[in-house]
N, C-alpha and C. Protein backbone atom coordinates (compact mmCIF):
# COMPACT_ATOMS: atom_id res chain seq x y z
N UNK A 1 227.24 44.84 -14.67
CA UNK A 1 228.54 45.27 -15.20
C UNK A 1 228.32 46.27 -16.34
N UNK A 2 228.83 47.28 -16.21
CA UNK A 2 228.69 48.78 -17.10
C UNK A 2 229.50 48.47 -18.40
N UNK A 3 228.91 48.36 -19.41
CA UNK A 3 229.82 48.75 -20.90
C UNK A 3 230.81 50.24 -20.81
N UNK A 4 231.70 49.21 -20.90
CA UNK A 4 233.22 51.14 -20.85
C UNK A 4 233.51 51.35 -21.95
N UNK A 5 233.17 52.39 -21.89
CA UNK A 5 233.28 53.37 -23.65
C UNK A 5 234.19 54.61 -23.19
N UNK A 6 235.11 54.61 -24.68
CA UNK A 6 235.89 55.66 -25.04
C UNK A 6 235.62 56.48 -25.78
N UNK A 7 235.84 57.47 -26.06
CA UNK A 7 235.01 58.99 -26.63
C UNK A 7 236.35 59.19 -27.63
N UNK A 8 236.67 59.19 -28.34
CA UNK A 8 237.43 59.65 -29.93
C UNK A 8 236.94 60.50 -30.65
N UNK A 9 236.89 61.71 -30.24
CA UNK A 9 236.66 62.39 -31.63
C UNK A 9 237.58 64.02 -31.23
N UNK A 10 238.03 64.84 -32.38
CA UNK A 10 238.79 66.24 -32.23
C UNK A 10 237.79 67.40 -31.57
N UNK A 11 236.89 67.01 -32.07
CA UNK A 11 235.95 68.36 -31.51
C UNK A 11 235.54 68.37 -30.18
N UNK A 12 235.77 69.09 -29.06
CA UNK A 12 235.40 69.09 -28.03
C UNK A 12 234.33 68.95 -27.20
N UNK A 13 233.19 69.96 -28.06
CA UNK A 13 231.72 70.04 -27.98
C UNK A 13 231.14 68.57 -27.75
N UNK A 14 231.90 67.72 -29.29
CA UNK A 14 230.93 66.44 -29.52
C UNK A 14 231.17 65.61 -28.62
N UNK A 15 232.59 65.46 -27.92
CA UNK A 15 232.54 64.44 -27.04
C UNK A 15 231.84 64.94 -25.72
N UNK A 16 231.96 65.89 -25.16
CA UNK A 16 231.22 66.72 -23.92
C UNK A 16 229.75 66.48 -24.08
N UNK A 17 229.41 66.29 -25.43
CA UNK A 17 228.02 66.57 -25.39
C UNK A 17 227.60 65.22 -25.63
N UNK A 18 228.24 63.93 -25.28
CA UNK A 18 227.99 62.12 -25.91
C UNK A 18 228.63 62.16 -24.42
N UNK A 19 229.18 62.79 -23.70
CA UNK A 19 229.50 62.58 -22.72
C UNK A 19 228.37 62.57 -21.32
N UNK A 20 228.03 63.37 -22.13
CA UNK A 20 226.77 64.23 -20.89
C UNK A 20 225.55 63.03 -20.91
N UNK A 21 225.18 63.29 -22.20
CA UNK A 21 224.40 62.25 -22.42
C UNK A 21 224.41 60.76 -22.36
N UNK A 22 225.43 60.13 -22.58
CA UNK A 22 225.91 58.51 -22.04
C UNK A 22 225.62 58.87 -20.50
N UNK A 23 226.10 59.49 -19.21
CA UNK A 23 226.13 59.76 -18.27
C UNK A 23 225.00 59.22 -17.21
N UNK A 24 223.56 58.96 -17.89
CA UNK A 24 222.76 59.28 -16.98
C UNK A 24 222.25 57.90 -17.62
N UNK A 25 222.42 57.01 -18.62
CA UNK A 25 222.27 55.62 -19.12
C UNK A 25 223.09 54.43 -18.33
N UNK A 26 221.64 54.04 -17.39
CA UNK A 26 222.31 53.06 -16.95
C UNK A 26 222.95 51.72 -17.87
N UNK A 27 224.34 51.45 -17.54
CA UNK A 27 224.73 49.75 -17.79
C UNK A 27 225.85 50.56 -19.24
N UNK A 28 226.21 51.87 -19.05
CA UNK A 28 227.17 52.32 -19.76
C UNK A 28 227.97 53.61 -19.16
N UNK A 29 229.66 53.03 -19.27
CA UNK A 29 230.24 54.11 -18.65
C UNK A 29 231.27 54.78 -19.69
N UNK A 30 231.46 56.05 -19.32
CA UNK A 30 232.89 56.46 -20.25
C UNK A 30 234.10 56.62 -19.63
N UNK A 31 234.72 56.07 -19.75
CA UNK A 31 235.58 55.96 -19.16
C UNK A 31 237.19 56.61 -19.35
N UNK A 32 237.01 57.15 -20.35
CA UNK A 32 238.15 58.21 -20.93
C UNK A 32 237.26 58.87 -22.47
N UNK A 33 238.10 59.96 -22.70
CA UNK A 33 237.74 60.38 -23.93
C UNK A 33 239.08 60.92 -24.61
N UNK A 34 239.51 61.11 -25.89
CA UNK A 34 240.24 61.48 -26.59
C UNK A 34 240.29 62.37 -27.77
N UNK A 35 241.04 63.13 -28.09
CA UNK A 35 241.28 64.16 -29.72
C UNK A 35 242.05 64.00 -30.68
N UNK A 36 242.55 63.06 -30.75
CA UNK A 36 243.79 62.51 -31.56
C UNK A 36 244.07 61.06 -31.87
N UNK A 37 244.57 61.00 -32.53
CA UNK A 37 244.84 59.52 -33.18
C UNK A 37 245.96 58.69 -31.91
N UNK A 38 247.02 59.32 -31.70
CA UNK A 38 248.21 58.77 -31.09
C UNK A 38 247.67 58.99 -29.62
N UNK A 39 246.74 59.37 -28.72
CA UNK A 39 246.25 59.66 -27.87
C UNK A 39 244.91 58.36 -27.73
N UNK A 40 244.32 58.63 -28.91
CA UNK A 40 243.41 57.06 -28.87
C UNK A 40 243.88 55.90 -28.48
N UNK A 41 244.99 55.83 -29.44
CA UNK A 41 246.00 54.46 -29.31
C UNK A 41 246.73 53.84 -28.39
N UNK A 42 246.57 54.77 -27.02
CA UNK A 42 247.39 54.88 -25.73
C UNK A 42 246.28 54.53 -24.78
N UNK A 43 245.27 54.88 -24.91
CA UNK A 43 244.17 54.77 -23.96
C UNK A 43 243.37 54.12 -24.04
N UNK A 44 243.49 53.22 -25.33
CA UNK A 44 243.06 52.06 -25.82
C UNK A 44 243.36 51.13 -25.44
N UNK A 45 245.08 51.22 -25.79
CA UNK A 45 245.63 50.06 -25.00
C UNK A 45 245.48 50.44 -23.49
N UNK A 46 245.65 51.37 -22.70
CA UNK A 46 245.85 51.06 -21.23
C UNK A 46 244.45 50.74 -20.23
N UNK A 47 243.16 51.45 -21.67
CA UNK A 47 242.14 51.33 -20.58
C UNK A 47 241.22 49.64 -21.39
N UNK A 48 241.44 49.70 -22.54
CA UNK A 48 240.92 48.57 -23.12
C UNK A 48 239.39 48.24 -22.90
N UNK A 49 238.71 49.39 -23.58
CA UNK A 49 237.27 49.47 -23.46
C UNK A 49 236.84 48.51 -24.38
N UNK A 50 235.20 48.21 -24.14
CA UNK A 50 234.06 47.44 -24.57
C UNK A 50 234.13 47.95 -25.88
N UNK A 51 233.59 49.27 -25.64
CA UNK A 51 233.42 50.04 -27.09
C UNK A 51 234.29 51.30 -27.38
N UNK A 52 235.01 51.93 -28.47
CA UNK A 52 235.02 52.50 -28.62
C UNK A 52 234.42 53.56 -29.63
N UNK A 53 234.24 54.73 -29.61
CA UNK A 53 233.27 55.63 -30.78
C UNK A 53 234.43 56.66 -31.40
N UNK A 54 234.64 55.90 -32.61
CA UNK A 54 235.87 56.70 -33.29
C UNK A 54 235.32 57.48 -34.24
N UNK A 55 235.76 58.84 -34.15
CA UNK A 55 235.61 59.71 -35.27
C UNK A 55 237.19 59.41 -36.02
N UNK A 56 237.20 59.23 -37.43
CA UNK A 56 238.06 58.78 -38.00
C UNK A 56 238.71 59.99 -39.11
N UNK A 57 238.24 61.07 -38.73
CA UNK A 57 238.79 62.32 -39.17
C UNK A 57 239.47 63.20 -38.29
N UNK A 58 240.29 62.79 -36.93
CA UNK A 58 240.69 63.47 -36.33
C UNK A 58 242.02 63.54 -36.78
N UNK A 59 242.94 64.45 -35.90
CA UNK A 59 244.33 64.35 -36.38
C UNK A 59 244.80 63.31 -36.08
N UNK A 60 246.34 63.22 -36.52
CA UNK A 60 247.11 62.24 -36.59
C UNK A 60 246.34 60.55 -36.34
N UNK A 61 245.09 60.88 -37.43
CA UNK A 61 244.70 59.44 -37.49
C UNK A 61 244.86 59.12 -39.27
N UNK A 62 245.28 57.75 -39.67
CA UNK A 62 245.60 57.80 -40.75
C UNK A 62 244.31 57.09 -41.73
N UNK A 63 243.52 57.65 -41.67
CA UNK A 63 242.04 57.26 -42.30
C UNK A 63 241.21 56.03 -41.36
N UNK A 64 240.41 55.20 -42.69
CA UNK A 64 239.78 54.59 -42.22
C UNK A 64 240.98 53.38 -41.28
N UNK A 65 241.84 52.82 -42.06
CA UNK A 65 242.14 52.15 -41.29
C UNK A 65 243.10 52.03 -40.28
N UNK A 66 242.98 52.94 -39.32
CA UNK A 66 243.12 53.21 -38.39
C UNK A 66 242.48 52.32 -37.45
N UNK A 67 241.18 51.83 -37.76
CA UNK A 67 240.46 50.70 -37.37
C UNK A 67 241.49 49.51 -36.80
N UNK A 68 242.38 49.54 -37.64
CA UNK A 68 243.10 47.90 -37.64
C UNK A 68 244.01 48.68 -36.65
N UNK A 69 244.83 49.18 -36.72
CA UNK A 69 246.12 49.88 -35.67
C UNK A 69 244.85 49.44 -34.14
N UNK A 70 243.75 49.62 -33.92
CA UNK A 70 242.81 49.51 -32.88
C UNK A 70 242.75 48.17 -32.45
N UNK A 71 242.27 47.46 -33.24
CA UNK A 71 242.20 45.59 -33.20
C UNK A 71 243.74 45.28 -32.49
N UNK A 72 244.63 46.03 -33.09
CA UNK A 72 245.69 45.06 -32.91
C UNK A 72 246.02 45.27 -32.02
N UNK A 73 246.08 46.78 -31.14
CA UNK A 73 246.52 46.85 -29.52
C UNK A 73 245.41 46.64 -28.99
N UNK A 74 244.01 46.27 -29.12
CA UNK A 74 243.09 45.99 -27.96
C UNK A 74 241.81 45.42 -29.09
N UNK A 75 242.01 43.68 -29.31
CA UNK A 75 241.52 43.11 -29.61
C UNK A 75 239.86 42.79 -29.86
N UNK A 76 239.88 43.05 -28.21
CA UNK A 76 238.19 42.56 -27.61
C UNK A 76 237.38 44.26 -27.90
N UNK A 77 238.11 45.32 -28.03
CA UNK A 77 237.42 46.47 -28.35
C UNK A 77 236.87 46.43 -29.14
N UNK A 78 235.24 46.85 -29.57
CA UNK A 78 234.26 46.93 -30.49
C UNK A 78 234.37 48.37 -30.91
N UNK A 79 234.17 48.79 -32.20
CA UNK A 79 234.39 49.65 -32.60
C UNK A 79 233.58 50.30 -33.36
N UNK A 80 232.65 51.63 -33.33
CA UNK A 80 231.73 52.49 -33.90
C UNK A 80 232.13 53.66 -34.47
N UNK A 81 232.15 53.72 -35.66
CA UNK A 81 232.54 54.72 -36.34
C UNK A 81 231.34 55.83 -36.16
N UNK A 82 231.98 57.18 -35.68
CA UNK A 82 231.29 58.30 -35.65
C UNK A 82 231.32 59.46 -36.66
N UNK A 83 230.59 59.56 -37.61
CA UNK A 83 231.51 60.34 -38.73
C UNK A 83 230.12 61.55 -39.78
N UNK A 84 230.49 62.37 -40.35
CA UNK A 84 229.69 62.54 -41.13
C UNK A 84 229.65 62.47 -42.70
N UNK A 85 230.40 61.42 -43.14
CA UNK A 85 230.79 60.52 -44.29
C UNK A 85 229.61 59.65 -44.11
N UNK A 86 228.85 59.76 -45.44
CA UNK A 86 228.14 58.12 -45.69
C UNK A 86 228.09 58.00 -47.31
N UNK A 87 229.58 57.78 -47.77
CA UNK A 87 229.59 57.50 -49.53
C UNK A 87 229.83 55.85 -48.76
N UNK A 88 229.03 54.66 -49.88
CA UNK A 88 228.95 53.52 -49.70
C UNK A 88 230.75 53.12 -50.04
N UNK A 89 231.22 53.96 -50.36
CA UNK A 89 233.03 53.50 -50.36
C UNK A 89 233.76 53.60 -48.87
N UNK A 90 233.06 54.52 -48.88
CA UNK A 90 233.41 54.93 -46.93
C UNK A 90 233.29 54.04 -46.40
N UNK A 91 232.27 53.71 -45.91
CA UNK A 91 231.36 52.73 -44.91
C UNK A 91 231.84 51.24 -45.53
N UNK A 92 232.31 50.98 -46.50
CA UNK A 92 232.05 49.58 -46.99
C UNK A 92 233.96 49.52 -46.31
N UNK A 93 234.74 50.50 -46.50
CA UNK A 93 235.92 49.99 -46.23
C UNK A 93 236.10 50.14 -44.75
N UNK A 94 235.05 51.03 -43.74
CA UNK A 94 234.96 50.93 -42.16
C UNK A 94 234.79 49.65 -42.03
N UNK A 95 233.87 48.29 -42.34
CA UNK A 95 233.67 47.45 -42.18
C UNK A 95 234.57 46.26 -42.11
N UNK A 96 235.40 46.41 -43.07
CA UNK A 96 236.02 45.59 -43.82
C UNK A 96 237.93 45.99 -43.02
N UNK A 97 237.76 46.87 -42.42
CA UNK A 97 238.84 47.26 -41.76
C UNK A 97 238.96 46.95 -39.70
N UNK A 98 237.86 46.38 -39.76
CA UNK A 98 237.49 46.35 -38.18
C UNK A 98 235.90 46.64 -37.46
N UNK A 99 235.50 47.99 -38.17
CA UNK A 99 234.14 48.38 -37.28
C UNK A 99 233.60 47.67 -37.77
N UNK A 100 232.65 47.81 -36.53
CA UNK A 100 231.24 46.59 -36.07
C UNK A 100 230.22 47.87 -36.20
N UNK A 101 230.16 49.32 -36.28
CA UNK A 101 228.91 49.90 -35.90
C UNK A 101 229.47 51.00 -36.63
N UNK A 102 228.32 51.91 -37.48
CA UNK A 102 228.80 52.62 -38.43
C UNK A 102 227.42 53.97 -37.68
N UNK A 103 227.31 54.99 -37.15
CA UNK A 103 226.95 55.96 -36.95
C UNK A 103 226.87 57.28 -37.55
N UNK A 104 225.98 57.94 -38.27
CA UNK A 104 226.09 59.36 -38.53
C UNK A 104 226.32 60.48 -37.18
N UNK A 105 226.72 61.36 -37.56
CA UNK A 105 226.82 62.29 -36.72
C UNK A 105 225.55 63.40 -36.32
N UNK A 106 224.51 63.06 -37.30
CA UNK A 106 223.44 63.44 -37.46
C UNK A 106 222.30 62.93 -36.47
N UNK A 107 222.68 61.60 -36.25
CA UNK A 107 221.74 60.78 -35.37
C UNK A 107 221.31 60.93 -34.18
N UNK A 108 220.20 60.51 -33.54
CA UNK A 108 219.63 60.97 -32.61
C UNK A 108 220.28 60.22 -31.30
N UNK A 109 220.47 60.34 -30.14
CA UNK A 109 221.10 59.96 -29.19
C UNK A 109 220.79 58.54 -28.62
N UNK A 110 218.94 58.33 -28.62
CA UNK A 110 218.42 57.27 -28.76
C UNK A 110 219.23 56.27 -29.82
N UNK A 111 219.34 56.96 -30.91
CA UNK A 111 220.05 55.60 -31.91
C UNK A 111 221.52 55.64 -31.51
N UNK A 112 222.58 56.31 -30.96
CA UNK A 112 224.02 56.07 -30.56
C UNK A 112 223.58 54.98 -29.07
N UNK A 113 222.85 55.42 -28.33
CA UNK A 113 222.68 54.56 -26.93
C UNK A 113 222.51 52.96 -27.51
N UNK A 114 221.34 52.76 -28.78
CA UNK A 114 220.82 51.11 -29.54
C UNK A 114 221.87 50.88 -29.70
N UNK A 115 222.68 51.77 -30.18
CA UNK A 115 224.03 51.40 -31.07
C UNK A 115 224.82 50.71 -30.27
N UNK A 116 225.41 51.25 -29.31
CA UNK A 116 226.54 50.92 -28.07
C UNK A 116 226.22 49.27 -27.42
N UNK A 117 224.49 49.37 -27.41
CA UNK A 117 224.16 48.24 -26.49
C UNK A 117 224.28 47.08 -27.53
N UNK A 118 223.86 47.00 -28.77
CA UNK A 118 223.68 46.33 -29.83
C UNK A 118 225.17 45.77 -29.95
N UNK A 119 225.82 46.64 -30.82
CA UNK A 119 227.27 46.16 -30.69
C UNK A 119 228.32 45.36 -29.49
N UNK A 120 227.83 45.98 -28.70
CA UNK A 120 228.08 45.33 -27.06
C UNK A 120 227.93 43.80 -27.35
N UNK A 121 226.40 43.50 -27.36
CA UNK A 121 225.94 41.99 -27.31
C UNK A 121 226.91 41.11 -28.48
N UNK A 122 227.21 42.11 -29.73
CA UNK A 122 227.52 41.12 -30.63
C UNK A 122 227.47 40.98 -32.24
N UNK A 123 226.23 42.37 -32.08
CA UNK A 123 225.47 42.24 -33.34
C UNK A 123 226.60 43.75 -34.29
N UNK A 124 226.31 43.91 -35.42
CA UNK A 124 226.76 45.05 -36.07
C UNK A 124 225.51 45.67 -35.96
N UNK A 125 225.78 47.23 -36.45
CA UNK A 125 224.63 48.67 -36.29
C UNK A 125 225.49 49.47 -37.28
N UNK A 126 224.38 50.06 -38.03
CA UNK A 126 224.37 51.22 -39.42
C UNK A 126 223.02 51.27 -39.51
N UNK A 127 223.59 52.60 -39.34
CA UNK A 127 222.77 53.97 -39.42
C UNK A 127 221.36 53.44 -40.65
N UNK A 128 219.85 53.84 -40.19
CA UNK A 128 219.45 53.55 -41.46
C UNK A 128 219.15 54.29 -42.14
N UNK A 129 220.07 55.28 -42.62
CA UNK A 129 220.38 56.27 -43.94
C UNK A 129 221.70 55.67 -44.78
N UNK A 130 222.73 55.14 -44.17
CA UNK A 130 223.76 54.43 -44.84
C UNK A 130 223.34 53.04 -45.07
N UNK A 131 222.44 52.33 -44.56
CA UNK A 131 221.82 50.74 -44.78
C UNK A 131 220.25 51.22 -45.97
N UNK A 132 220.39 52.10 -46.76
CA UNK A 132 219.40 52.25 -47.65
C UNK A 132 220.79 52.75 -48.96
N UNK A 133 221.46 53.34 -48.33
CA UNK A 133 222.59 53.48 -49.55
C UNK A 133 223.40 52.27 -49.45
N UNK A 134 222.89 51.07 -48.63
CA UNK A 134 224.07 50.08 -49.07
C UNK A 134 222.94 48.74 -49.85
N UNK A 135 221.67 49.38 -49.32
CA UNK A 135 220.94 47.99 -50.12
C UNK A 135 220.89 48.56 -51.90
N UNK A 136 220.81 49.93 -51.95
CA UNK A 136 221.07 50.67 -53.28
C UNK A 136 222.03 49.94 -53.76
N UNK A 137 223.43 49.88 -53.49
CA UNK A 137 224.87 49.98 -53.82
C UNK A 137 224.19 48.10 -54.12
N UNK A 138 223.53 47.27 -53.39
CA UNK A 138 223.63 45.93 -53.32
C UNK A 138 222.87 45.81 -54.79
N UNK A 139 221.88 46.52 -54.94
CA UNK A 139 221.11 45.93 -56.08
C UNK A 139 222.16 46.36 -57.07
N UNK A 140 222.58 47.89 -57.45
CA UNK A 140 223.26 47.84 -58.45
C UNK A 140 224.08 46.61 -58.46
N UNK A 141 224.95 46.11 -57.61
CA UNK A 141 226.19 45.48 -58.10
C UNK A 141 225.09 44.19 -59.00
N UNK A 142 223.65 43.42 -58.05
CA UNK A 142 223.13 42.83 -59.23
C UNK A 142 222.94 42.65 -60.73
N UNK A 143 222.92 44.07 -60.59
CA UNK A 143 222.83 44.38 -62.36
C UNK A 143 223.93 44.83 -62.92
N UNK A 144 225.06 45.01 -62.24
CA UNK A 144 226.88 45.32 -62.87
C UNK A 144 227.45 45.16 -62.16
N UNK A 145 227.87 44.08 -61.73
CA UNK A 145 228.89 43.67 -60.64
C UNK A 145 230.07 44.33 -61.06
N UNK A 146 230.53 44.75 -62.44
CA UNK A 146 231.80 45.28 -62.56
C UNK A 146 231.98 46.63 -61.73
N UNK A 147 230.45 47.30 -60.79
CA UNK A 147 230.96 48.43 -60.59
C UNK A 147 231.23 48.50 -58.93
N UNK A 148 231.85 47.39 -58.67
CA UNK A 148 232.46 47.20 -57.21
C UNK A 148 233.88 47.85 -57.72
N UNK A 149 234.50 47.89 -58.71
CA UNK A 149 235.91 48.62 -59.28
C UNK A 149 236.09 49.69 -59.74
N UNK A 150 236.40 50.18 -59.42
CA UNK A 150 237.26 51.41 -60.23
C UNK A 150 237.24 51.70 -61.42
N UNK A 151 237.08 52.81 -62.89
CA UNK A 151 237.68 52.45 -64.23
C UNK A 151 238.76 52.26 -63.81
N UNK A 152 239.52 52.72 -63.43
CA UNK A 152 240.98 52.39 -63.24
C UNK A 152 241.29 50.61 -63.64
N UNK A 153 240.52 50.45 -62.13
CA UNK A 153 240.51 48.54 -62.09
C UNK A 153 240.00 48.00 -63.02
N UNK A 154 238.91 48.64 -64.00
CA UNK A 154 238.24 47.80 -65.18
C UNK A 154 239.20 48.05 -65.92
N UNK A 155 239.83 49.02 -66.17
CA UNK A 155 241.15 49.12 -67.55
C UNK A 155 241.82 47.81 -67.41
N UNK A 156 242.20 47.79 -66.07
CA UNK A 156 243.00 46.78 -65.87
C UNK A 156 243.42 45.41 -65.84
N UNK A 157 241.88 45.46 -65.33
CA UNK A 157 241.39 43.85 -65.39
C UNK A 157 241.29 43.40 -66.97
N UNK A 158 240.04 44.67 -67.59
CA UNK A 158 240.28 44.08 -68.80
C UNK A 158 241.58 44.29 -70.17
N UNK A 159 242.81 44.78 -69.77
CA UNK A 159 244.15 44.27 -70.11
C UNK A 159 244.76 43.13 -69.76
N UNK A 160 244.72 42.69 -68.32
CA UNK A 160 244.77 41.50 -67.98
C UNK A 160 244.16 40.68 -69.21
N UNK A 161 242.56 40.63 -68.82
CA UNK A 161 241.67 39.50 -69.90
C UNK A 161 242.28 39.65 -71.24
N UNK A 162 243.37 40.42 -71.70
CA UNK A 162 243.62 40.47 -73.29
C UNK A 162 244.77 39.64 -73.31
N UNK A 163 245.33 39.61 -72.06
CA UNK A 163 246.75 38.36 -71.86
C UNK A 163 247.92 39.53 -71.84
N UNK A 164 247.70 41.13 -71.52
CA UNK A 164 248.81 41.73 -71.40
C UNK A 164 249.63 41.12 -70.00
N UNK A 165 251.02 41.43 -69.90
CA UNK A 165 251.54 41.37 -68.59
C UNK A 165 251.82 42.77 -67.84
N UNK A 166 251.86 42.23 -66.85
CA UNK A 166 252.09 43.55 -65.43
C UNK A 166 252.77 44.80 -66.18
N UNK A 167 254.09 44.74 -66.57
CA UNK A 167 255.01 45.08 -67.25
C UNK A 167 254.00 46.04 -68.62
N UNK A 168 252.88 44.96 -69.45
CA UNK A 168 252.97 46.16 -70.11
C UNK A 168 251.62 46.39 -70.55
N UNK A 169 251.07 46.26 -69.23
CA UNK A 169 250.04 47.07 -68.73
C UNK A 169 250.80 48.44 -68.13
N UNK A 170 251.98 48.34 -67.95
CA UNK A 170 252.01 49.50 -66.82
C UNK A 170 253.09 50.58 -67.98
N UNK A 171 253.67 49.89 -68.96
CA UNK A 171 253.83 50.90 -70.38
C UNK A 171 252.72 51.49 -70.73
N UNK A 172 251.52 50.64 -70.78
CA UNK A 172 250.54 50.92 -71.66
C UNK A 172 249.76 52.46 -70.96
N UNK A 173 250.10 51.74 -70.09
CA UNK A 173 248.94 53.16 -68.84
C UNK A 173 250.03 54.39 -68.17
N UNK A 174 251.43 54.11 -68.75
CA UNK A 174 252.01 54.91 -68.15
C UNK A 174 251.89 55.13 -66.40
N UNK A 175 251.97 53.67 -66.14
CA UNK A 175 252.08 53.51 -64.43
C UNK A 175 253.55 52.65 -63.98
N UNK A 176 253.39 52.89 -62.61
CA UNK A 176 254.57 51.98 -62.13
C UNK A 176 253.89 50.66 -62.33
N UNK A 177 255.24 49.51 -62.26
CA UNK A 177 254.72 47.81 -61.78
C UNK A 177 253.98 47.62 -60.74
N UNK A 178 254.68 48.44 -59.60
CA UNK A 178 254.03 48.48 -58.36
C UNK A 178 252.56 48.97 -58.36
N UNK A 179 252.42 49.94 -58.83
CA UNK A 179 251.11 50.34 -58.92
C UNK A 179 249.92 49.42 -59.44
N UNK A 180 250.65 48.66 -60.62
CA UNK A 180 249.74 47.86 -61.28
C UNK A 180 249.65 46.69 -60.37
N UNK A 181 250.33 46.27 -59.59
CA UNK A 181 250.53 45.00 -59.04
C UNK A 181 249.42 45.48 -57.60
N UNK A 182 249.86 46.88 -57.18
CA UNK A 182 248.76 46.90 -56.32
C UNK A 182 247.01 47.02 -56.88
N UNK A 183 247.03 47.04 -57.74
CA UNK A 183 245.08 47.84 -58.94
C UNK A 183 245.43 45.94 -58.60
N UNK A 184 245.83 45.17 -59.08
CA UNK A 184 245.64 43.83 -59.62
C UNK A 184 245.21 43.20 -58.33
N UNK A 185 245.69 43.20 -57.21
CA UNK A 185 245.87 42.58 -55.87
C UNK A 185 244.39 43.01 -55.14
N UNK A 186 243.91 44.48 -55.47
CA UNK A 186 242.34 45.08 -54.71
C UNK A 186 241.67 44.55 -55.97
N UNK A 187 241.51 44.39 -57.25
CA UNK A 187 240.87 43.50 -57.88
C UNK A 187 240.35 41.85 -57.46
N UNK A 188 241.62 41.38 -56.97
CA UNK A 188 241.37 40.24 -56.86
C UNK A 188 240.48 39.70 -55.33
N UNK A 189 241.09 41.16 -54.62
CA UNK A 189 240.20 41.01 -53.07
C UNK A 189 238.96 41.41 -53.54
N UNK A 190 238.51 42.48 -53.83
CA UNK A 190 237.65 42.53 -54.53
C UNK A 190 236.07 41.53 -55.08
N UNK A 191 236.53 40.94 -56.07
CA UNK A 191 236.01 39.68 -56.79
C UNK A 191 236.19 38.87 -55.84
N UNK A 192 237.24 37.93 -55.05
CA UNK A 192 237.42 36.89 -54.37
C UNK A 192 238.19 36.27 -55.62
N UNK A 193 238.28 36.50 -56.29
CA UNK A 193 239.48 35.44 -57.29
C UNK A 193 240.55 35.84 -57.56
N UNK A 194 241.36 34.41 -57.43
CA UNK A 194 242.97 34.98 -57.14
C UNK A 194 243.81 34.14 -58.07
N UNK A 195 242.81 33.75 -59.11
CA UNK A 195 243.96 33.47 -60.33
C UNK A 195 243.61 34.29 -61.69
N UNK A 196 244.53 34.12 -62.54
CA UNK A 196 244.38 35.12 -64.08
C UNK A 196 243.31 34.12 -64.94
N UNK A 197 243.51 32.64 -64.75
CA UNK A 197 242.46 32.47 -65.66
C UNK A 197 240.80 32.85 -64.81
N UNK A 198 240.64 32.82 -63.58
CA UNK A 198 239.52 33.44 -63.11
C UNK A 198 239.42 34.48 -63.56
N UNK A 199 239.80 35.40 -63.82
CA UNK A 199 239.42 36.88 -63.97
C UNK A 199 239.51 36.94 -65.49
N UNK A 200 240.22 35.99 -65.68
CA UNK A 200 239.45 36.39 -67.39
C UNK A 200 238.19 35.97 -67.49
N UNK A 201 237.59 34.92 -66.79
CA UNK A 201 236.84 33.79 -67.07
C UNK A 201 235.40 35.18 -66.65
N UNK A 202 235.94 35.86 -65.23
CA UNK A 202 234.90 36.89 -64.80
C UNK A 202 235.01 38.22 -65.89
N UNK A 203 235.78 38.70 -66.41
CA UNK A 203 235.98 39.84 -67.54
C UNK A 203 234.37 38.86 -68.54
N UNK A 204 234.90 37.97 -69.24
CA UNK A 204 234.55 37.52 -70.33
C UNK A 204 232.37 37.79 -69.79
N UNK A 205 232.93 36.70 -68.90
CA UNK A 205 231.31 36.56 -68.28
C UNK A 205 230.23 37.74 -68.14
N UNK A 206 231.38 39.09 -67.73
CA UNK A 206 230.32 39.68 -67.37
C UNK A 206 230.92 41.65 -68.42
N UNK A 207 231.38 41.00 -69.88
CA UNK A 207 231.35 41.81 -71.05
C UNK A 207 232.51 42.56 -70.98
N UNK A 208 232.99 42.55 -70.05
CA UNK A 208 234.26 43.47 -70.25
C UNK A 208 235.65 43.47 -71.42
N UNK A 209 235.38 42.22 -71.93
CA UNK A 209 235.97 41.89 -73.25
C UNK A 209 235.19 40.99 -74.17
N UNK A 210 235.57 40.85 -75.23
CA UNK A 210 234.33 39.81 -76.03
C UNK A 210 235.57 38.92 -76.50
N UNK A 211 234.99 37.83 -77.03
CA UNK A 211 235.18 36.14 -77.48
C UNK A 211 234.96 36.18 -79.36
């Protein structure tokens, strides 16, 4: 039984040329290809491939998570981001939005073919030029976990830790409520803690305010 793969990306060349090449690999087929976001989303749902290989910079796609709009009309689809983005903000929110397989555009054909079969079985795949910028990104957070945030989010958090409220944090910074309520909410996904005395308890712990 052939793995059915969908081709997503705007540029013509790249899919013709992942086309050509998938072609002659046995135990993988393509089975449509696409240039557009609202065109993905149609052929997703009707053909409901194994894998798909999304370039996530095409038109009418609305960033990374576009991923999820994917999950939700065709569940069992595995999903490989094709891109030539590798900032560890990129890649960390492909993950976290749906994809299972993170690809440069740089990569050699041998590593898109590992990729397809890998993901297939079960497993996740990144690139190992973005899995050396994510063990980087891993040690820093060892030594400053505060820099999984934003300054933005450290202002914030540590106003929070001073006992300001929503309200006037968002005088203070000259922001909306909403705004602050959303910085507060990716903080808390963030960290994993979802109460105020946690996050003071994490401010305090790790210097962002003193005692």
């Amino acid at each position: 039984m052939s793995i059915k793969v969908i081709i997503a990306d705007d540029h013509t060349l790249v899919r013709e040329g992942i086309k050509s090449l998938l072609k002659d690999v046995e135990g993988i087929e393509v089975i449509a290809e696409t240039g557009d976001g609202e065109e993905t989303l149609l052929k997703t749902s009707t053909f409901k491939p194994d894998i798909l290989i999304l370039d996530i910079s095409m038109p009418k796609v609305s960033g990374i998570r576009f991923c999820e709009k994917i999950k939700e009309i065709s569940p069992e689809t595995k999903i490989i981001i094709l891109s030539m983005h590798f900032s560890k903000e990129y890649v960390r929110e492909a993950f976290k939005y749906g994809a299972k397989g993170y690809i440069l555009k740089d990569s050699s054909f041998t590593e898109l073919e590992f990729a397809i079969k890998s993901v297939y079985e079960g497993n996740m795949y990144i690139s190992p030029k973005i899995s050396q910028i994510l063990v980087e990104d891993y040690l820093d957070l060892l030594e400053n976990p505060l820099e999984i945030l934003t300054e933005r989010q450290k202002e914030i958090l540590k106003l929070i830790a001073e006992g300001y409220s929503i309200k006037e944090i968002a005088n203070r910074l000259n922001l909306s409520v909403k705004t602050v309520e959303t910085h507060k909410s990716q903080i808390m996904d963030k960290l994993g803690i979802y109460d105020i005395p946690g996050l003071v308890k994490y401010a305090i712990k790790h210097g962002l305010i003193d005692i």
